[in-house]
Protein backbone atom coordinates (compact mmCIF):
# COMPACT_ATOMS: atom_id res chain seq x y z
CA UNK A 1 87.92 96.08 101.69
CA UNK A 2 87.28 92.67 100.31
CA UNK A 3 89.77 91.00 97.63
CA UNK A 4 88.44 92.46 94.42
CA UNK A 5 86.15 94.41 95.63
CA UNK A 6 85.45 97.24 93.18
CA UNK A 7 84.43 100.89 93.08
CA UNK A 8 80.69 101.42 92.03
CA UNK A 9 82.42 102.81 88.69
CA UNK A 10 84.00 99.81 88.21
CA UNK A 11 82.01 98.21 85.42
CA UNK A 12 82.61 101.53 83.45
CA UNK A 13 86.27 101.39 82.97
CA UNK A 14 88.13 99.33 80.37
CA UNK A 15 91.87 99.59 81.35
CA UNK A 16 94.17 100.12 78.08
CA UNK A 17 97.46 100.21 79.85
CA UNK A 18 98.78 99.12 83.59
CA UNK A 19 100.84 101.88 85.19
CA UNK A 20 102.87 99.95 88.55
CA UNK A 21 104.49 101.15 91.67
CA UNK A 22 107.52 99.88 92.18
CA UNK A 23 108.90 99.65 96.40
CA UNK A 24 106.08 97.88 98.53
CA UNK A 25 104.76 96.77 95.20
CA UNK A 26 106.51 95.00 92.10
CA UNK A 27 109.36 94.98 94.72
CA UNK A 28 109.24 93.21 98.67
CA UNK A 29 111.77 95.98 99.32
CA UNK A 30 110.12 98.44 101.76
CA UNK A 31 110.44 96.62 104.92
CA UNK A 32 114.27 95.98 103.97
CA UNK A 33 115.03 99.82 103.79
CA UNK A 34 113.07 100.36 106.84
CA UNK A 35 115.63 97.52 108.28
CA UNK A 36 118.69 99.41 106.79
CA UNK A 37 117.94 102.61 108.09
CA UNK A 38 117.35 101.10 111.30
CA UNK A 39 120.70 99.85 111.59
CA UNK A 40 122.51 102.63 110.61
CA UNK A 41 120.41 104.72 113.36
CA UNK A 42 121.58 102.30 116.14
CA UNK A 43 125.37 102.39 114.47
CA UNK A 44 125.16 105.82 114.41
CA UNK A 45 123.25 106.14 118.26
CA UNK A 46 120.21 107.96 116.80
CA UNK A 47 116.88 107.24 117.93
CA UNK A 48 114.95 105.31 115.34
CA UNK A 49 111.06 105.72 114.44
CA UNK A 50 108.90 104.06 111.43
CA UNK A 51 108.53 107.02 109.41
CA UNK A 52 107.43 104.74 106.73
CA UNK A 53 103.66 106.15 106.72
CA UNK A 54 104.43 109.48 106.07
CA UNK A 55 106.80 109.01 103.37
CA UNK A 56 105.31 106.18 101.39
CA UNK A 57 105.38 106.73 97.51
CA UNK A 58 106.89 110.09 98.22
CA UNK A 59 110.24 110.94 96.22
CA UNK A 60 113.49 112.26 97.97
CA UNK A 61 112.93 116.34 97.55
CA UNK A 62 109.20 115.30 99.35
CA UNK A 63 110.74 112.61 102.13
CA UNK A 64 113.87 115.10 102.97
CA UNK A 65 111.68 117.81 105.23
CA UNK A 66 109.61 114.86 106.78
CA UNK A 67 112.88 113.86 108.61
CA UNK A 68 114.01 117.18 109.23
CA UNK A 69 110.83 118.19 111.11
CA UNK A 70 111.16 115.15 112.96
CA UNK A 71 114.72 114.57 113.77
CA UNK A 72 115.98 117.93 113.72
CA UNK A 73 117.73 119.51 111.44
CA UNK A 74 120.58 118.21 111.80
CA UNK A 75 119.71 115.06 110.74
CA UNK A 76 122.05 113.07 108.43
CA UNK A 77 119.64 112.84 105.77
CA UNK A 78 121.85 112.83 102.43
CA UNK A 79 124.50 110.61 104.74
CA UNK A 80 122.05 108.11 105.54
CA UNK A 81 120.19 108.18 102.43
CA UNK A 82 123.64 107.20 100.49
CA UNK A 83 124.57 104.26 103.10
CA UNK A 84 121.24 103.11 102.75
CA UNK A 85 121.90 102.81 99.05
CA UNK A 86 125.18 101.29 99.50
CA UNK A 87 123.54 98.66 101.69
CA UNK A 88 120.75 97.44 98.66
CA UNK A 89 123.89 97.39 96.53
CA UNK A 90 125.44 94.69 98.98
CA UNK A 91 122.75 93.03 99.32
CA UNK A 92 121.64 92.57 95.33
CA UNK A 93 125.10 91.53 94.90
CA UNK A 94 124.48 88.42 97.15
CA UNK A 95 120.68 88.13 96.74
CA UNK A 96 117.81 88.03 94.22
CA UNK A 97 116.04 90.86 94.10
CA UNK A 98 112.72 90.49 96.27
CA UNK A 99 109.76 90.09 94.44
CA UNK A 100 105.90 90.53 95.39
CA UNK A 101 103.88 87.49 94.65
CA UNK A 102 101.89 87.08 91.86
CA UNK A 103 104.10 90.06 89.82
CA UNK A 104 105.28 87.91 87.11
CA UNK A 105 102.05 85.85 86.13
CA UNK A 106 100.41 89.33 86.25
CA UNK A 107 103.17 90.99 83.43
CA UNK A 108 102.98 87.69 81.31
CA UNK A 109 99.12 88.02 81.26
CA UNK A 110 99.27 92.08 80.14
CA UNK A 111 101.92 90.70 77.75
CA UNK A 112 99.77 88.18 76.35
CA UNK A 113 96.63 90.49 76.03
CA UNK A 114 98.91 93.61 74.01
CA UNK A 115 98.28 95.35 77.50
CA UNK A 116 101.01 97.79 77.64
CA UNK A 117 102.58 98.10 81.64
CA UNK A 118 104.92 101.07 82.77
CA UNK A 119 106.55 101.58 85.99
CA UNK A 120 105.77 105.28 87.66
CA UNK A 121 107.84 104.79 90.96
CA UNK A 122 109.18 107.68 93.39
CA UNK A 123 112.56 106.18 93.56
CA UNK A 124 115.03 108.03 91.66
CA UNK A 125 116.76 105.89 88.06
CA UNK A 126 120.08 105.80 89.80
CA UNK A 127 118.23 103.33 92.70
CA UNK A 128 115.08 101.91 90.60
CA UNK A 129 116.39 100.13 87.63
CA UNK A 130 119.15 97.90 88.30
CA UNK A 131 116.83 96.68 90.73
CA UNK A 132 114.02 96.30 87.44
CA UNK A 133 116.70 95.08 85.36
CA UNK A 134 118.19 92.31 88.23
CA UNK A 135 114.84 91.14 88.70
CA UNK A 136 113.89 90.53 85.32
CA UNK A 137 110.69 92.71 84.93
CA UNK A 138 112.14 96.04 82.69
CA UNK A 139 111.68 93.48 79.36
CA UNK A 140 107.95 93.88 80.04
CA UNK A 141 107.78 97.49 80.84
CA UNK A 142 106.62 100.05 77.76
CA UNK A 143 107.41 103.26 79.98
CA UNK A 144 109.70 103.65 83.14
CA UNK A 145 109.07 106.79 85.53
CA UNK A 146 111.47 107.91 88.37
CA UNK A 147 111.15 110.25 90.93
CA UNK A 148 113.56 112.17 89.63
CA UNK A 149 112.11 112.77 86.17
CA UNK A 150 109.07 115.26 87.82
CA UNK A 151 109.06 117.90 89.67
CA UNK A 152 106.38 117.14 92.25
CA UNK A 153 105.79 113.59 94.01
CA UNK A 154 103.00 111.69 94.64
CA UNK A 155 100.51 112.75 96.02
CA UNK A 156 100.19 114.71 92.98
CA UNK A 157 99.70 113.49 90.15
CA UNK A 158 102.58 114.44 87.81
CA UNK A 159 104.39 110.68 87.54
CA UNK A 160 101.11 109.26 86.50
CA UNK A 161 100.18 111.93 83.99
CA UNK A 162 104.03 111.33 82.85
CA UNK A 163 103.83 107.63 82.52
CA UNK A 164 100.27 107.65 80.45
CA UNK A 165 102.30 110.20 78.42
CA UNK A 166 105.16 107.69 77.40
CA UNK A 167 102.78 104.85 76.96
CA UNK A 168 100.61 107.11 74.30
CA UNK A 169 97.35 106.59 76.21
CA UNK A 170 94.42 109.05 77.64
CA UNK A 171 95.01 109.07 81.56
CA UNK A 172 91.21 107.86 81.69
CA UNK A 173 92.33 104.29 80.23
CA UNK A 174 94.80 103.55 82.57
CA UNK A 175 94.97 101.27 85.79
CA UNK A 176 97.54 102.31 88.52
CA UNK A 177 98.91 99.34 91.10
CA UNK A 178 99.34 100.93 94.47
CA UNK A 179 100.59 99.99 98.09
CA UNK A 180 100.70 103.79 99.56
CA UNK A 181 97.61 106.05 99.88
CA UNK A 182 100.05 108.49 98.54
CA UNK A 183 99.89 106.67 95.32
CA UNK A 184 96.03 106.03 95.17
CA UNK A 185 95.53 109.77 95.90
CA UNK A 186 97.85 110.61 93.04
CA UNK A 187 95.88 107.74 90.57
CA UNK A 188 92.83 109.47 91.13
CA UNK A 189 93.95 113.03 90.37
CA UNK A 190 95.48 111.87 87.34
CA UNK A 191 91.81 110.96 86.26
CA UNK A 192 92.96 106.58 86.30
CA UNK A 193 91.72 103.94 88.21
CA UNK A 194 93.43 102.93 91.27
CA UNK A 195 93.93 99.32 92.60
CA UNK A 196 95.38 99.29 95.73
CA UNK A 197 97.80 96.02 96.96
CA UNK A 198 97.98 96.61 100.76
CA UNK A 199 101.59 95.90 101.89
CA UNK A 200 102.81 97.35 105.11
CA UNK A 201 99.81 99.99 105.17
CA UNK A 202 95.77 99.19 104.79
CA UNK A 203 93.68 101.43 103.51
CA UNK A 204 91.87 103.41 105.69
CA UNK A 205 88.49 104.89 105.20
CA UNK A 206 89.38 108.27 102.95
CA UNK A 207 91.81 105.83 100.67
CA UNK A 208 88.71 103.01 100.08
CA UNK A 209 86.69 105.74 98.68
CA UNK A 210 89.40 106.61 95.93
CA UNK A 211 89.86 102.74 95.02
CA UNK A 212 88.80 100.97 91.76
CA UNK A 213 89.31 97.63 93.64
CA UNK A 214 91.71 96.43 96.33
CA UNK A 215 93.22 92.57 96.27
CA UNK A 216 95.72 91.01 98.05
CA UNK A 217 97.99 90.02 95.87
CA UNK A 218 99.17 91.17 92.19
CA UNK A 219 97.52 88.01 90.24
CA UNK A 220 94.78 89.00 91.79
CA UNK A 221 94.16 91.46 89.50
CA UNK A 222 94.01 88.96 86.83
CA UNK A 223 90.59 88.20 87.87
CA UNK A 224 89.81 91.67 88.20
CA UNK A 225 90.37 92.35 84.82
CA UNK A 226 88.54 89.35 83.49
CA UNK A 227 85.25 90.43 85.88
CA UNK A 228 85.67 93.65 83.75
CA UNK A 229 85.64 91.44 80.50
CA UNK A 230 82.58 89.94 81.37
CA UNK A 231 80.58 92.83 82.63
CA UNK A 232 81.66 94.56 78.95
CA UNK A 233 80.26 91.46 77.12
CA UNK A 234 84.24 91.42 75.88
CA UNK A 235 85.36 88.09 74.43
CA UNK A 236 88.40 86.63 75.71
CA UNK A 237 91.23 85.90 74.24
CA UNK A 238 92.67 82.38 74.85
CA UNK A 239 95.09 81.68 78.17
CA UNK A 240 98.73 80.97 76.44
């Protein structure tokens, strides 16, 4: 799909709040826990596979029997899952958190238009926010989700439905940010509009039929929104 290329819906929605993804979205971070894990496989002499595709956007309770059924069951899971942790806390101690282009011109344009933004990620708190908080982007945020706050992960559509809660609005106003198909499935059962932002995974044919739009990078959506503007015959406010 095209950058910006939108749904045939698309010039029916008017998005009232911005609900974001956080790993392989706001955050560069998914191909660095893919690296972690890696290493502690090889440290530990396991064999290692990219499981990433299956477990994209899914929370721990959801990831756990993915690795089971194809390690064994056996499998380290809780061990690894804690080193892993310990390894992004090493790192953000000597490095800036990794950011996706385009993130922050994106928040200080919702900011400037009284758009309200929440975060609905599968990560649990414990991981997510210092990580928001390091990186400067929890100031802009109305709502924060974790995995660990609902019961069922993505691709249901509980975290969504949960964040459009918080922020006060009807799920039908609301535009999701999404790298996983995981994710745009959930947007479109909570009744929003998903954009997808391809990271390490592009959309295949099932996911495009789910998408409001699909750009490349988050400012991207800028334009999006302003396309919207125009086909509503909206006036604009003025570009601080």
């Amino acid at each position: 799909m095209s950058t910006a290329q939108k749904a045939p819906e698309a010039g029916l929605f008017r998005p009232k709040a911005v609900i974001f993804d956080m790993d392989g979205l706001m955050l560069d971070s998914e191909r660095l826990s893919l690296e972690f894990r890696r290493r502690i496989h090889e440290a530990r002499g396991l064999p290692f596979e990219n499981l990433l595709p299956y477990t994209m956007g899914r929370n721990t309770e959801a990831a756990r029997p993915i690795y089971l059924a194809h390690y064994g069951q056996d499998y380290p899971f809780e061990e690894i899952r804690a080193e892993i942790g310990e390894m992004w806390s090493r790192y953000l101690r000597e490095n800036p958190v990794p950011v996706k282009p385009g993130l922050f011109p994106l928040l200080d344009y919702l900011r400037e238009r009284g758009i309200p933004a929440a975060v609905a990620t599968s990560t649990s708190r414990e991981s997510a926010l210092p990580k928001l908080e390091k990186a400067g982007i929890a100031p802009y945020l109305t709502a924060m989700v974790f995995g660990d706050m609902v019961k069922r992960s993505k691709p249901e559509p509980d975290i969504f439905l949960t964040a459009a809660a918080q922020l006060g609005e009807d799920p039908a106003g609301c535009m999701v940010l999404e790298d996983s198909p995981n994710g745009i499935l959930a947007a479109r059962r909570a009744g929003m509009a998903p954009v997808m932002v391809p990271d390490t995974v592009q959309p295949d044919e099932a996911t495009k039929k789910l998408l409001y739009g699909c750009v490349e990078r988050l400012d991207q959506v800028i334009t999006l929104m302003e396309e919207m503007e125009d086909e509503h015959g909206m006036e604009r406010k003025p570009r601080i």
